[in-house]
Each structure stands twice: as C-alpha cells, then as structure tokens.
Protein backbone atom coordinates (compact mmCIF):
# COMPACT_ATOMS: atom_id res chain seq x y z
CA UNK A 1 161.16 90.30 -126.82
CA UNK A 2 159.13 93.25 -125.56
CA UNK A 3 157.82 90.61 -122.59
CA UNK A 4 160.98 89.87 -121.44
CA UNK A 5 162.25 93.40 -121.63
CA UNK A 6 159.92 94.07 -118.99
CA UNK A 7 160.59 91.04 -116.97
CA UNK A 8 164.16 92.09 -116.68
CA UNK A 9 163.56 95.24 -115.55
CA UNK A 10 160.66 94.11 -113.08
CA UNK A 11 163.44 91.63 -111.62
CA UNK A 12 166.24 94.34 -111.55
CA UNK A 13 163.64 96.81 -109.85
CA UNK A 14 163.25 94.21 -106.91
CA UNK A 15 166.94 93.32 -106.69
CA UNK A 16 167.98 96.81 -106.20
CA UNK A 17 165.40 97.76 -103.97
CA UNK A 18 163.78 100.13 -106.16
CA UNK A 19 160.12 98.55 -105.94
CA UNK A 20 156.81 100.03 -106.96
CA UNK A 21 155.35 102.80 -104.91
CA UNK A 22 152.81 99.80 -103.66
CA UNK A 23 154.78 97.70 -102.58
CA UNK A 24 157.01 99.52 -100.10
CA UNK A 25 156.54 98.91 -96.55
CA UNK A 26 153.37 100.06 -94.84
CA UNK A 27 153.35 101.56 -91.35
CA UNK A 28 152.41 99.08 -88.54
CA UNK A 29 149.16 99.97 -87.03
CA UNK A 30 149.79 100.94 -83.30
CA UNK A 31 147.41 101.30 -80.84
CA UNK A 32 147.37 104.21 -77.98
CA UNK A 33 149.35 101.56 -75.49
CA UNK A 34 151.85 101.14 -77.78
CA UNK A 35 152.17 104.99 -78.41
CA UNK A 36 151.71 105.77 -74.87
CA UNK A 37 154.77 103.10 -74.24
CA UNK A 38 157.04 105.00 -76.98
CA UNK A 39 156.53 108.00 -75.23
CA UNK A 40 157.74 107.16 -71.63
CA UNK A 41 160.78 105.44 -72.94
CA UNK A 42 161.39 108.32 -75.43
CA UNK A 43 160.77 110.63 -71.86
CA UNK A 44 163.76 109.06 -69.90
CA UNK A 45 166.43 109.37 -72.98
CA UNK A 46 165.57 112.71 -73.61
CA UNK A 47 165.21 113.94 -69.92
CA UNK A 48 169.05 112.41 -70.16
CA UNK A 49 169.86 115.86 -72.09
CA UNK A 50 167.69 117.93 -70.15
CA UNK A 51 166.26 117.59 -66.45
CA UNK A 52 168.38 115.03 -65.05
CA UNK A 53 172.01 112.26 -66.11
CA UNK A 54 171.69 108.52 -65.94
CA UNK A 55 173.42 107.05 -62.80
CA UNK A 56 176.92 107.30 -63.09
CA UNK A 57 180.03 106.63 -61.03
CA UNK A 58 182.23 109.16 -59.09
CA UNK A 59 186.40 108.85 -60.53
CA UNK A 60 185.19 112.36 -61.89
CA UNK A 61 187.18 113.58 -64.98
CA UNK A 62 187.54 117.71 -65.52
CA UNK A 63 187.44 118.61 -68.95
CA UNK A 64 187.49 121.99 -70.55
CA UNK A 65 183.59 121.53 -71.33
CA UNK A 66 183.20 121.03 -67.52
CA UNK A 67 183.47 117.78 -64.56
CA UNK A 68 182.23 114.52 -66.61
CA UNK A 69 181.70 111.51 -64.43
CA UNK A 70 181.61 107.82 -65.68
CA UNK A 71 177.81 106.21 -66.92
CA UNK A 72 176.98 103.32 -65.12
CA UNK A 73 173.39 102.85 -65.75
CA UNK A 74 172.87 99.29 -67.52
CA UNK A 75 173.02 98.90 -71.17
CA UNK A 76 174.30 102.12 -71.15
CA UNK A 77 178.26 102.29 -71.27
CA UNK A 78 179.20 103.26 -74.67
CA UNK A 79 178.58 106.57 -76.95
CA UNK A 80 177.44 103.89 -79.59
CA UNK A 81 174.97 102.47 -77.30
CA UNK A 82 173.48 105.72 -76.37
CA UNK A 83 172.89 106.64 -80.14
CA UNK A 84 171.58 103.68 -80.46
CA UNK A 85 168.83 104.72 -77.56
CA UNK A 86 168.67 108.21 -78.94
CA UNK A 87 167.87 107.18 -82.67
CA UNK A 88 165.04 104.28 -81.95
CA UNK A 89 163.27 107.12 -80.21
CA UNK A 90 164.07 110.38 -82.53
CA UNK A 91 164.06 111.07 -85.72
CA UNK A 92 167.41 112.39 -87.62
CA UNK A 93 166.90 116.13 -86.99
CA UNK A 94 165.92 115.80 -83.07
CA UNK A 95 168.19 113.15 -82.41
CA UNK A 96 171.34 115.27 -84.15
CA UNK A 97 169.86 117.96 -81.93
CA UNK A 98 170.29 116.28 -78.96
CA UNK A 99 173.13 114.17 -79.66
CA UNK A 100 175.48 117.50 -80.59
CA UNK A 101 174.02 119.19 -77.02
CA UNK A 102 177.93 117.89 -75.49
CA UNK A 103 176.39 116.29 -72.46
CA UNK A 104 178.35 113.37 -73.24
CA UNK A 105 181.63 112.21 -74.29
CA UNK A 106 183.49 109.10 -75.46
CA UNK A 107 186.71 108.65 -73.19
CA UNK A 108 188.42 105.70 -73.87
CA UNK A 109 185.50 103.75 -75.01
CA UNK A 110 183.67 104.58 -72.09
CA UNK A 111 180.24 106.91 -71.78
CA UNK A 112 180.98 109.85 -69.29
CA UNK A 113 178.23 112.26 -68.68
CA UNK A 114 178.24 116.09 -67.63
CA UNK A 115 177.38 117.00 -63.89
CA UNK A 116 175.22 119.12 -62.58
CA UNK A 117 172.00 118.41 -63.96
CA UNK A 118 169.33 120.86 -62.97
CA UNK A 119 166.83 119.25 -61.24
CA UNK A 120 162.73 119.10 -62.05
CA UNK A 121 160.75 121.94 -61.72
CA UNK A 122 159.46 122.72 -58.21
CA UNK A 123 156.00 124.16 -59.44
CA UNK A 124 155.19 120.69 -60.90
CA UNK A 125 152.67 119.11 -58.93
CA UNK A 126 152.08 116.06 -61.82
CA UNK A 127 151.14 115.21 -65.88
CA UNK A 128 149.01 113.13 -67.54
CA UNK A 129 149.42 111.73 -71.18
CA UNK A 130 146.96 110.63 -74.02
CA UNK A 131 147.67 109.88 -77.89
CA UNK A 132 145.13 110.15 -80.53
CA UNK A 133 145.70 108.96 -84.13
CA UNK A 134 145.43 112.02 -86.75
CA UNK A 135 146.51 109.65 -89.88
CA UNK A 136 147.96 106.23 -90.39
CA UNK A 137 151.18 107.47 -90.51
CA UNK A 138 151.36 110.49 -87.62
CA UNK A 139 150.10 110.19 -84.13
CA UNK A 140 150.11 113.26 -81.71
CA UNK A 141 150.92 112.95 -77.79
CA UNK A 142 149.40 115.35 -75.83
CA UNK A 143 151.40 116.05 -71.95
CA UNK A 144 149.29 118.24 -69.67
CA UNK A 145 151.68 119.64 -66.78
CA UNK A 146 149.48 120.47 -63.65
CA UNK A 147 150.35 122.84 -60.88
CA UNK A 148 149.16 123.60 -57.34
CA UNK A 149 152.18 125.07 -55.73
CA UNK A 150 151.53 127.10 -52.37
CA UNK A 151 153.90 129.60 -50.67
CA UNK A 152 153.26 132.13 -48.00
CA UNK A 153 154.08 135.94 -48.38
CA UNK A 154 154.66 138.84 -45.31
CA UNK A 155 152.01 140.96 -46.10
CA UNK A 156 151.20 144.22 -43.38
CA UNK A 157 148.46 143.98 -40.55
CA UNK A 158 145.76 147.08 -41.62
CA UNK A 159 146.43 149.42 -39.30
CA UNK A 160 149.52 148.45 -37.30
CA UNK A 161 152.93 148.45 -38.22
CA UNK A 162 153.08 144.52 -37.60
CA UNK A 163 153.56 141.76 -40.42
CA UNK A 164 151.87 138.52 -41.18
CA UNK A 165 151.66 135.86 -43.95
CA UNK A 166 149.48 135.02 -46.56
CA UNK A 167 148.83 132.18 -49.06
CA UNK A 168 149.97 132.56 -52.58
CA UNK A 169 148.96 129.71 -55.15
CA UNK A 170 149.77 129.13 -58.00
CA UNK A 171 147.60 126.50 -60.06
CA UNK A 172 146.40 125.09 -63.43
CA UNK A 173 148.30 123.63 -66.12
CA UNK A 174 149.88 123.83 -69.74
CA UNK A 175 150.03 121.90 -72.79
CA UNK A 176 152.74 120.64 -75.29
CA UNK A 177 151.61 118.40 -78.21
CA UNK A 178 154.55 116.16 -79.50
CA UNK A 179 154.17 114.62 -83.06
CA UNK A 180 155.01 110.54 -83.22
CA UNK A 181 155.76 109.99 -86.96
CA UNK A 182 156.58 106.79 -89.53
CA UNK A 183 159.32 107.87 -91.02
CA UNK A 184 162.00 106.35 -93.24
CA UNK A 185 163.42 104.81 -90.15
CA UNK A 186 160.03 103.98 -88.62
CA UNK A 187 158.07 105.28 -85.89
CA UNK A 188 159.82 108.10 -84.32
CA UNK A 189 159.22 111.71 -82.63
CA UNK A 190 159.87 114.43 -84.42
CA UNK A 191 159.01 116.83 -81.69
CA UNK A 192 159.12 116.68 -78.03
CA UNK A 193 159.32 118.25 -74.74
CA UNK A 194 161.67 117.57 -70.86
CA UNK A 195 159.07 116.13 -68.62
CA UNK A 196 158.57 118.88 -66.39
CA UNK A 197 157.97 121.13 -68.68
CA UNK A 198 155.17 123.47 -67.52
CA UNK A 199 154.50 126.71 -68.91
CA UNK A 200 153.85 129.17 -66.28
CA UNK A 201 153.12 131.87 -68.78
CA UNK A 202 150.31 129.74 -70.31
CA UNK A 203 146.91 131.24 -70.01
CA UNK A 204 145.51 128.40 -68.48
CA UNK A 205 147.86 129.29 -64.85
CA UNK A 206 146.89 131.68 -62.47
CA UNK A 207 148.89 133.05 -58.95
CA UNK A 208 146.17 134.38 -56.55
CA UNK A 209 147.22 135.53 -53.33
CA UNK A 210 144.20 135.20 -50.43
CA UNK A 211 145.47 138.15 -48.44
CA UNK A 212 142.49 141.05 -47.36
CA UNK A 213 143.59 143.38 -50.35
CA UNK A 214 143.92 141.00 -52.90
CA UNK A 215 140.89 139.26 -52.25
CA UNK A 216 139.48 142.52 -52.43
CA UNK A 217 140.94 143.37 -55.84
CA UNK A 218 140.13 140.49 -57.01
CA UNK A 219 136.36 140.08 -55.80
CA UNK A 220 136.08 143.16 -57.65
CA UNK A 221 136.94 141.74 -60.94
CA UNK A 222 135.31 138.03 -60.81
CA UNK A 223 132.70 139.16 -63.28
CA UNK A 224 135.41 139.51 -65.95
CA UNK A 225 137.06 135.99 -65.13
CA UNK A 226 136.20 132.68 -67.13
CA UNK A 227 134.89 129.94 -65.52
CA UNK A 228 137.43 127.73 -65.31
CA UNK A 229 139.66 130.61 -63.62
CA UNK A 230 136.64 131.00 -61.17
CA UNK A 231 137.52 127.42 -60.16
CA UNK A 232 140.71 127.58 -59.71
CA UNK A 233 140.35 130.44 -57.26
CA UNK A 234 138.45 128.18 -54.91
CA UNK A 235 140.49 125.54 -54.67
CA UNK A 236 141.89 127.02 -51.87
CA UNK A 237 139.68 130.03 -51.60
CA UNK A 238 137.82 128.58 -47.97
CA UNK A 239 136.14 131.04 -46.27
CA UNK A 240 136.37 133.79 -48.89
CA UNK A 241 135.04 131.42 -51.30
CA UNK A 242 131.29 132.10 -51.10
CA UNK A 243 131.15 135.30 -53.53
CA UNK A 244 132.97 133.37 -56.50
CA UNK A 245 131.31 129.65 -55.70
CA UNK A 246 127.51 131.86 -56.07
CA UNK A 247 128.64 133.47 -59.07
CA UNK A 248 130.02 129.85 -60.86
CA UNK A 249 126.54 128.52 -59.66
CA UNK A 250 124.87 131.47 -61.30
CA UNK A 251 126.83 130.79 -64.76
CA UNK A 252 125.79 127.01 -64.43
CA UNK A 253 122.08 127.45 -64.55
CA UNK A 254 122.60 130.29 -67.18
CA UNK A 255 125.20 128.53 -69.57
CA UNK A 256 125.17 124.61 -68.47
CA UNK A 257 127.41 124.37 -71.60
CA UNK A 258 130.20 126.77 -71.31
CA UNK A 259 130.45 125.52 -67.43
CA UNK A 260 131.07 122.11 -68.36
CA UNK A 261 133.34 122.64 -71.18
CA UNK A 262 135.47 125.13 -69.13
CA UNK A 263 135.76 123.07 -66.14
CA UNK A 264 136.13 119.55 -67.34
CA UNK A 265 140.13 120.09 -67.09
CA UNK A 266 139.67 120.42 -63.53
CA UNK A 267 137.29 117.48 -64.22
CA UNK A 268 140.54 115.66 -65.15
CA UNK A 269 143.14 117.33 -63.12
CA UNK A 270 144.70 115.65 -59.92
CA UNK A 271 143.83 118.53 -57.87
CA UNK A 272 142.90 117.87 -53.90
CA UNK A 273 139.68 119.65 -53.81
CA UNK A 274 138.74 119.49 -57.44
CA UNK A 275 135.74 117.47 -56.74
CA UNK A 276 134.09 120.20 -54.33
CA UNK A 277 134.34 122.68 -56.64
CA UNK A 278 132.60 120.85 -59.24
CA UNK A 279 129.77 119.86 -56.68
CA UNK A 280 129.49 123.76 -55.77
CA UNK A 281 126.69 124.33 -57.79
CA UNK A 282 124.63 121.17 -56.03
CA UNK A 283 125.82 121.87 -52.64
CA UNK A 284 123.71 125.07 -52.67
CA UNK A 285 120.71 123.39 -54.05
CA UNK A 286 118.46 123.33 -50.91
CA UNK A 287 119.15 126.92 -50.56
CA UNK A 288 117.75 127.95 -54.00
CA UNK A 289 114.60 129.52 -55.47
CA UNK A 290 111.12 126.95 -56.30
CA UNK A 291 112.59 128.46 -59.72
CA UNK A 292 116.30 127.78 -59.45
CA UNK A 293 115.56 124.49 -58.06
CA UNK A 294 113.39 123.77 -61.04
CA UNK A 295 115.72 124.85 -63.54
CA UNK A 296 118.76 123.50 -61.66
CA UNK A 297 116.69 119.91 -62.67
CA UNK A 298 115.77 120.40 -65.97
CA UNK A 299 119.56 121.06 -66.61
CA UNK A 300 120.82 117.87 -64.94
CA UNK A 301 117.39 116.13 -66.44
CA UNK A 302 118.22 117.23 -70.15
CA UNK A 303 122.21 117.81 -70.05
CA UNK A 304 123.81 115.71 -72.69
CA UNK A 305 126.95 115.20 -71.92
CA UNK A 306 129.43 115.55 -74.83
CA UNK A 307 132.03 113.03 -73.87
CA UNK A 308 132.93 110.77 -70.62
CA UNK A 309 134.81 113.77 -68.92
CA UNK A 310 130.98 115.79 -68.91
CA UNK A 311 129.23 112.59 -67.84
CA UNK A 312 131.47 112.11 -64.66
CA UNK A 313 131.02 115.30 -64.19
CA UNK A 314 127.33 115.14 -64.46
CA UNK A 315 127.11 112.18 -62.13
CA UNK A 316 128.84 114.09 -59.31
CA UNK A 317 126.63 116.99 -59.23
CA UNK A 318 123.53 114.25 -58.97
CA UNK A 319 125.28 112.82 -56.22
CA UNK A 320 126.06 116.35 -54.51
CA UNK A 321 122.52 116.96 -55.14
CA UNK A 322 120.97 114.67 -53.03
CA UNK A 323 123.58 114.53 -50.07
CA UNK A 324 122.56 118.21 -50.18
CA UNK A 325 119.09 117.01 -49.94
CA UNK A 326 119.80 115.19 -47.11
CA UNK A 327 122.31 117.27 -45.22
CA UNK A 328 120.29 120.56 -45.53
CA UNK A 329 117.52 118.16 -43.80
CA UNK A 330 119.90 117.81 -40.73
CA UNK A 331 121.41 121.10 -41.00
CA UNK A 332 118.09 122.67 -40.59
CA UNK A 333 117.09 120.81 -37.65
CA UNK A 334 120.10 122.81 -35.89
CA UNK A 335 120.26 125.84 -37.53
CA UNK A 336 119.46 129.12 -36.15
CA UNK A 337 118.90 131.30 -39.05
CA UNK A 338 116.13 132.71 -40.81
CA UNK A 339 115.91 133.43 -44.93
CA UNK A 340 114.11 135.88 -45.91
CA UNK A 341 114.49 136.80 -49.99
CA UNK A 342 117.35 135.29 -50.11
CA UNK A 343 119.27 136.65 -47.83
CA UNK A 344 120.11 134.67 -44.56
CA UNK A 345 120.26 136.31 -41.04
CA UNK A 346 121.78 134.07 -38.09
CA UNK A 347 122.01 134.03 -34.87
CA UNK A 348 125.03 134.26 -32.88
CA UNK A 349 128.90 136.38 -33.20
CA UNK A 350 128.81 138.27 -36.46
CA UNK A 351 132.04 139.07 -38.53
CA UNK A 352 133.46 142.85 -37.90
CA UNK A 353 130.68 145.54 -37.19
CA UNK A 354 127.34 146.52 -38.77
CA UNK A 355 126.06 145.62 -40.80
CA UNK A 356 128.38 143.04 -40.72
CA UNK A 357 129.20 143.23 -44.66
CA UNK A 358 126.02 143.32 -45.47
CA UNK A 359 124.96 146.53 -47.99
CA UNK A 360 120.97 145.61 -47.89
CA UNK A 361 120.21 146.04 -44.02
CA UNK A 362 119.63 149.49 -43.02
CA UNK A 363 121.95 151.90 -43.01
CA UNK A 364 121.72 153.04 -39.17
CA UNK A 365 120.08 150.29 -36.91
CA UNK A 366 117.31 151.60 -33.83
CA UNK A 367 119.16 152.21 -30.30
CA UNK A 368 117.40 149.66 -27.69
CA UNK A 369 119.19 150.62 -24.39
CA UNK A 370 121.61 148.29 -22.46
CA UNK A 371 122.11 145.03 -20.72
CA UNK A 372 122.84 144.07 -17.73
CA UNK A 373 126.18 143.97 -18.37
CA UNK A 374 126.36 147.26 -19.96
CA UNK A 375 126.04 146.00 -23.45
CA UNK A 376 124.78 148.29 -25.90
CA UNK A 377 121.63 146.74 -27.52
CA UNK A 378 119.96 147.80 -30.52
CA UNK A 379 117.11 146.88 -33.14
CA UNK A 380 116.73 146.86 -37.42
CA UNK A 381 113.81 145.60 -39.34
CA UNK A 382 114.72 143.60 -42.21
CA UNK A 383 112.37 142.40 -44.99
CA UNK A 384 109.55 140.80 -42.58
CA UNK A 385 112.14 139.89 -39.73
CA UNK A 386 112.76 142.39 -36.69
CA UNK A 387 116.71 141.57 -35.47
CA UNK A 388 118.11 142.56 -32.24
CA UNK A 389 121.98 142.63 -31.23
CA UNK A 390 123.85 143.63 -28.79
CA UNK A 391 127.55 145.46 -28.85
CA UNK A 392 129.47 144.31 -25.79
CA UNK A 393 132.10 146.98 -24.24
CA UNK A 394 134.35 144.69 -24.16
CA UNK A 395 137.02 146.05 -26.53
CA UNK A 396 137.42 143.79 -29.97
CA UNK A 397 134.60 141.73 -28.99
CA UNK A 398 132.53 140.46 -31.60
CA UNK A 399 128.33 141.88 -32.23
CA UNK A 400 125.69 139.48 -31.12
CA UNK A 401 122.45 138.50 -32.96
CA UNK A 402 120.31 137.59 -30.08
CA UNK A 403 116.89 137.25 -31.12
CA UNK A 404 115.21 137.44 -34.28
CA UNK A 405 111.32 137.39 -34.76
CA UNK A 406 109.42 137.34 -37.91
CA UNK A 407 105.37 137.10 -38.27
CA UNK A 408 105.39 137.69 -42.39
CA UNK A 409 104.80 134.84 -45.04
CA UNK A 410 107.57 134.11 -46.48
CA UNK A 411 110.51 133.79 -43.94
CA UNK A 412 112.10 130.79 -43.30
CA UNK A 413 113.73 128.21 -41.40
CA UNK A 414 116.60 126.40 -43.13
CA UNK A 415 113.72 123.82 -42.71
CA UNK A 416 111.13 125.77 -44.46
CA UNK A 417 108.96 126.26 -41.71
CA UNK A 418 106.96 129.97 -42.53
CA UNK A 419 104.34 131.73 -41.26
CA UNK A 420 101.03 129.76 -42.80
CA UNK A 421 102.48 126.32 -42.15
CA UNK A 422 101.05 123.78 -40.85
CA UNK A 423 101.28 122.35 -36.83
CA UNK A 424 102.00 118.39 -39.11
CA UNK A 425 104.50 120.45 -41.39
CA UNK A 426 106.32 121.48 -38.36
CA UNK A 427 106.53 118.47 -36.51
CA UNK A 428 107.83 117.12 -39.48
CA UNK A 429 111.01 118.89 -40.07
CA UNK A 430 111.22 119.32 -35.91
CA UNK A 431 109.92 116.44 -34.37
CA UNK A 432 111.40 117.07 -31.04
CA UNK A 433 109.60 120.73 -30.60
CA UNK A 434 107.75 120.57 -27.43
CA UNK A 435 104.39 122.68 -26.14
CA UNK A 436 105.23 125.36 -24.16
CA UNK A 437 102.06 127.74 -24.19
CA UNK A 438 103.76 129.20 -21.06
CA UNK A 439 106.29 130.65 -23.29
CA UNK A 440 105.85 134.99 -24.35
CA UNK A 441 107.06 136.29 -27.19
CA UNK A 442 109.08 139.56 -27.66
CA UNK A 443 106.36 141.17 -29.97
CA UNK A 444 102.37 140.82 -29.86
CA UNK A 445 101.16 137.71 -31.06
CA UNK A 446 97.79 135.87 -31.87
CA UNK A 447 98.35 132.26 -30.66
CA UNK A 448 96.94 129.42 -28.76
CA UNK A 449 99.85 127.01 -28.71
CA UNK A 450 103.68 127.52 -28.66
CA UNK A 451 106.10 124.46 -29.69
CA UNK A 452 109.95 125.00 -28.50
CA UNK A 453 112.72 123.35 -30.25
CA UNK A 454 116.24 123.63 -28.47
CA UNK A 455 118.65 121.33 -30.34
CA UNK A 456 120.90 122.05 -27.82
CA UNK A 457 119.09 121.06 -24.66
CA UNK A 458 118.57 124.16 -21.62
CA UNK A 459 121.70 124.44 -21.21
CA UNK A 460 123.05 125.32 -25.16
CA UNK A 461 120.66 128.71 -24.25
CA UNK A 462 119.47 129.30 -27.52
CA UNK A 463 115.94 127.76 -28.87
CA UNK A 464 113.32 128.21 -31.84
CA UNK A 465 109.72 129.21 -30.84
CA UNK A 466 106.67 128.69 -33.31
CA UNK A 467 103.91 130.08 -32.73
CA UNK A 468 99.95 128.18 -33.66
CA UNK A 469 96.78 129.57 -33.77
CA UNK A 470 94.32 126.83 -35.10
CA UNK A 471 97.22 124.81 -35.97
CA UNK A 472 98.70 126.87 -38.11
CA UNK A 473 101.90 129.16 -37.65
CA UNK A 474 101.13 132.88 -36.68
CA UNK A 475 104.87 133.84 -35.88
CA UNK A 476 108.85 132.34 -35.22
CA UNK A 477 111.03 133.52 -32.93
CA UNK A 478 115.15 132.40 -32.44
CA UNK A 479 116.54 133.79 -29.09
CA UNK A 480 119.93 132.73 -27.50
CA UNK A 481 119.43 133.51 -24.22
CA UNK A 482 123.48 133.94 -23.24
CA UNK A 483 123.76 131.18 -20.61
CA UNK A 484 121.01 132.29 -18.87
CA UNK A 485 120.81 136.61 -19.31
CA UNK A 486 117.46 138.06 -20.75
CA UNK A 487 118.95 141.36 -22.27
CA UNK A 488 115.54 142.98 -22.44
C-alpha cells in the first residue's frame, strides 16, 4: 500500500509539473559566439528605445505624447511582435522597463514609433565586445567604448593681440559590464547599456589641448600621470612628444610590468597611432646607454608575458628594436650631430634663441665677432665639444650651429665614431669618407690623415671631418659651410 502511495504521488508530481529539484531543466551550455550573437541582436532592440527608431513610414500621426510615424521595418508591424523581440532578449524587469518607456503605440493594430530619435554620440570613435563565463548559469558582456575625437580651439598669439587655433583631443575609453542570465524564461539580459554609450567622466578619458601653455602646464605635471595617460598624450602629441615618450621609456626599463599592464588597452584599442607609441621605448634604443641597452634586453629576453595582449605587445617592441637597429645605421650615415653624455648637439637652424631650450649649456655663450654678412657669431664649450653659431640680423631669423669640434673620448657620431676609434671602425659606419690631408681644422690638431664625409655632395655645404694619427681618431669636426661662406 505504502509502494503505491508513493507511486501516485511520483506520477501526480510529473503530471503537474512539479518535478524533483533534479530533474528540472538545465541551462544550455553556450559558447562566447553564441553570447557574443545574443548581444548584437539584444543591441539593435534596445537601441530601438534609446539612440535611434526602426525604419518607419511618413503618414505621421500627432498625438498628445508627441508626432508617431508608422513601423515599417520587417517582422516588425505589431505591438505584439515587438514584445515578442523585447522579451527573447530581456528579462521581465528590463523588458517592462523598456516596454513602459512610451516610444511606441498600438494604433489600429499597427506599430507607430515616436520621432525624433537622438542620434549616436559624436565622441564615439568605435567598441569592441568580449563575454566570459562567470558560472553555468550567468555570463558577463563586457563593451569598451573608445574615443579619439579632435576639435580645434582660438587660443591668443603670445605677445600680439592676434588669435590662432589649437588641437584639443579627447581620447580613451569606458566600460559597462552587462550580465547575460538563465532565467525562468531562459537566457536573457538582465542589465544592459545604448550602444554608444561612452562615459566621458570615466577615469580612463582624458582632453589635452597641444596649445604652448597647456603643453606647458602639462609637461610640468607628467611625473604625476600614469602610464597609460602618458600614452594617450602622444597619440597626437608630434613634435612636443619627446619629453613624455623619454619619460614612458624611462618607466619601461624601471617597471616592465606596470608598463605593460597599463598600456595593453591601447594594445587593444583601434587607435591610428597606437602602435608607435607602444614601439616608443624601442625606437630610442640605438640612442641609449651600453647599460640601458643591456637592460632594455634582459627585459625583452626575460619578459613573460601574462596573456596574448602582452605578447603582441612584446613582439612589436622586438620588431621596433631592430628596424631601430637598422635605421639608426642609415640615419647616422647622414646625421650631423654629435652626443656627448647624452645630450645631442646638431648642426643647422635651432628652435627660438639660446640656449635653444636647453638648461645644461652655459648660461652666457663667448662673443666671436661677425660674418661677412654682419652676422653675429659666437662660441660655448660643452662637455668635450666646442660649438659655434651665428645670430643673423635678419629680424626673426632662426640661430645657426655652424661648426662643432670635439677632440675628447667619448663624443659621438650618431654612428659611434669617437675619439680613439679606429681608421677600419670608421670606414665602416662611413664608407664613402674620402682623404683629404689638405683639409685644416678650426682648433690645433695632431694628425697625419684627414677622411671627409659629405653625404650631401659639395654642393649640400656641410661635411664631417675625422681626424687620424696612426690610424686612429685624434679629433671630429661638423662644419656647414653656408653655400659656400667661411664665417671665420
């Protein structure tokens, strides 16, 4: 009797629907696709309510609520059918949420929609998606919004009562995480977000402006910024970029794993110069210390990347590294410029007056008399090189490096070429330097041969002299002889 008590109730369980916790149905696995999929058809219904209307038809109806115009976008013509969409994508409490917004009204058994929708957000460059199962039962969706949105602003000419315009950017992105539940009516969102939904407020978006007072405002406070805001700033930093690109290369070889944690979003981001940015800290390596260099390889040597964002990112500074190998190689060949402890002097216009931004060369540089063309020339010794320039009278004209000479260990050619190398070394790095023992040099020098190298042929003006006693370098000289004109 007992047995078929429990029969019964076993049968009448089933019947009614009522069946063991066990045996009630399990959620489907899904895989990232199929999440990812649920997401950009979730997207369009609710950017419906939001950002933009479905197409729709112009006999225009004008309600108290506003102008509704007719739906016309296939398999969408009925209230009951756009429920219907609303529901398979949202659970109860969203989907009430967005069904009671009055968008959308039944007239006549036809779908009408309200006009004027709003338009997507003009500081929205892109987004990317990804879902990552938490439990069997809840997957989360996370939308990054990116922006790189560039306007212009008047901002006044120093010293004149005249206006020009400067670049304003805005760029970097924000987050929302939406939540993609199995719920009683199966897999459905239970949060979610318009698809242009960027947060300008997030701490991850910054508005520089690359005017001459705000960079200088904001030179001034680069040591307090993160790296990743560092990076940011030159994307479209150009020539005011060199200050913050030295100081993200200085964080690299000090913290290798802050850097590549902090810029692996612009790593993933769809940002035009993202990639030179990242290569910044290889782009400079032919420039470094023996003991940067060393310690720049033992980082990309060692490095263990944490994930496939850090080893892309790895892999481009090895490639930046050696097409910086190589293009410093060619550089050098036709560069005029001398570094001496780290500093590099150049020959050629220099930006504003002396010293040319420069804090580290002497204060008040030697008056050398005047050119033939009235020029005022002058001298400075600096670290083991002696630098002469001329100022032309020529009002706004820029200062002129003209000639720089060096017979000190330890200055060098972009090529490395010192004083102590050796006559192969040379020929090496400048195999088209000729003998020209005829050649003088502007100070006293112990020699018995003289190469020339002039990259530019007679006629560019400006050339390299080495000078060789026992085939070794004794001194360098750079001149640019302004088409012709011997200033001294």
């Amino acid at each position: 009797m007992r047995r078929s008590l429990l029969i019964y109730i076993l049968l009448f369980s089933l019947l009614t629907g009522c069946a063991p916790a066990s045996a009630q149905e399990q959620p489907v696995p899904l895989t990232e696709a199929d999440v990812l999929d649920a997401y950009t058809q979730a997207a369009q219904v609710y950017d419906w309510f939001d950002l933009y209307s479905p197409s729709t038809g112009i006999e225009a109806i004008q309600t108290e609520e506003g102008i509704f115009y007719p739906v016309e976008e296939p398999g969408l013509e009925t209230m009951a059918e756009l429920e219907s969409r609303v529901r398979a994508c949202f659970a109860a409490p969203l989907a009430e949420q967005l069904l009671s917004s009055g968008n959308y009204q039944d007239r006549n058994g036809q779908l009408y929609c309200l006009g004027g929708a709003r338009g997507s957000n003009p500081y929205l460059l892109s987004k990317t998606v990804h879902a990552s199962a938490v439990t069997d039962d809840r997957w989360t969706v996370t939308v990054t919004f990116w922006t790189d949105y560039q306007d212009s602003i008047p901002v006044p000419i120093p010293g004149t009562d005249d206006m020009t315009t400067a670049s304003v950017v805005t760029v970097g992105y924000s987050q929302a995480v939406l939540d993609y539940q199995h719920t009683e009516e199966g897999w459905r969102f239970t949060s979610f977000c318009a698809s242009d939904d960027l947060d300008l407020d997030a701490d991850t978006v910054f508005t520089f402006s690359y005017d001459g007072d705000s960079f200088a405002s904001d030179e001034s406070a680069m040591d307090t910024w993160s790296d990743y805001k560092l990076g940011c700033w030159l994307l479209h930093a150009d020539a005011m970029g060199e200050g913050a690109s030295t100081l993200l290369t200085q964080r690299f070889l000090e913290d290798p794993e802050t850097w590549f944690a902090a810029l692996a979003p612009l790593a993933q981001s769809p940002f035009e110069h993202a990639q030179m940015v990242l290569e910044s800290p290889a782009c400079v390596y032919a420039w470094f210390s023996q003991e940067e260099q060393a310690q720049f390889e033992e980082i990309l040597n060692t490095y263990q990347p944490r994930n496939d964002v850090e080893q892309a990112m790895l892999d481009v500074l090895n490639a930046a590294k050696e097409r910086a190998i190589q293009n410093a190689a060619e550089y050098a060949a036709a560069s005029f410029c001398l570094v001496t402890d780290g500093s590099f002097l150049t020959l050629g216009n220099q930006e504003g007056t002396y010293p040319w931004g420069n804090a580290a060369l002497p204060a008040v540089p030697e008056s050398s008399g005047s050119g033939d063309n009235a020029e005022a020339l002058y001298t400075f010794s600096f670290r083991g090189v002696d630098v002469d320039y001329f100022v032309s009278p020529d009002p706004g004209a820029d200062e002129v490096i003209f000639r720089m000479f060096t017979d000190e260990p330890g200055v060098q050619t972009l090529g490395g070429i010192q004083v102590g190398s050796t006559r192969e070394s040379l020929l090496e790095i400048y195999p088209d330097a000729q003998p020209y023992c005829a050649l003088q040099s502007s100070r006293p020098v112990s020699f018995d041969e003289v190469y020339v190298y002039e990259p530019g042929g007679f006629a560019f003006c400006k050339h390299m002299a080495f000078y060789l006693r026992d085939g070794v370098v004794t001194a360098m000289e750079m001149e640019d002889l302004l088409d012709g004109r011997l200033l001294s």
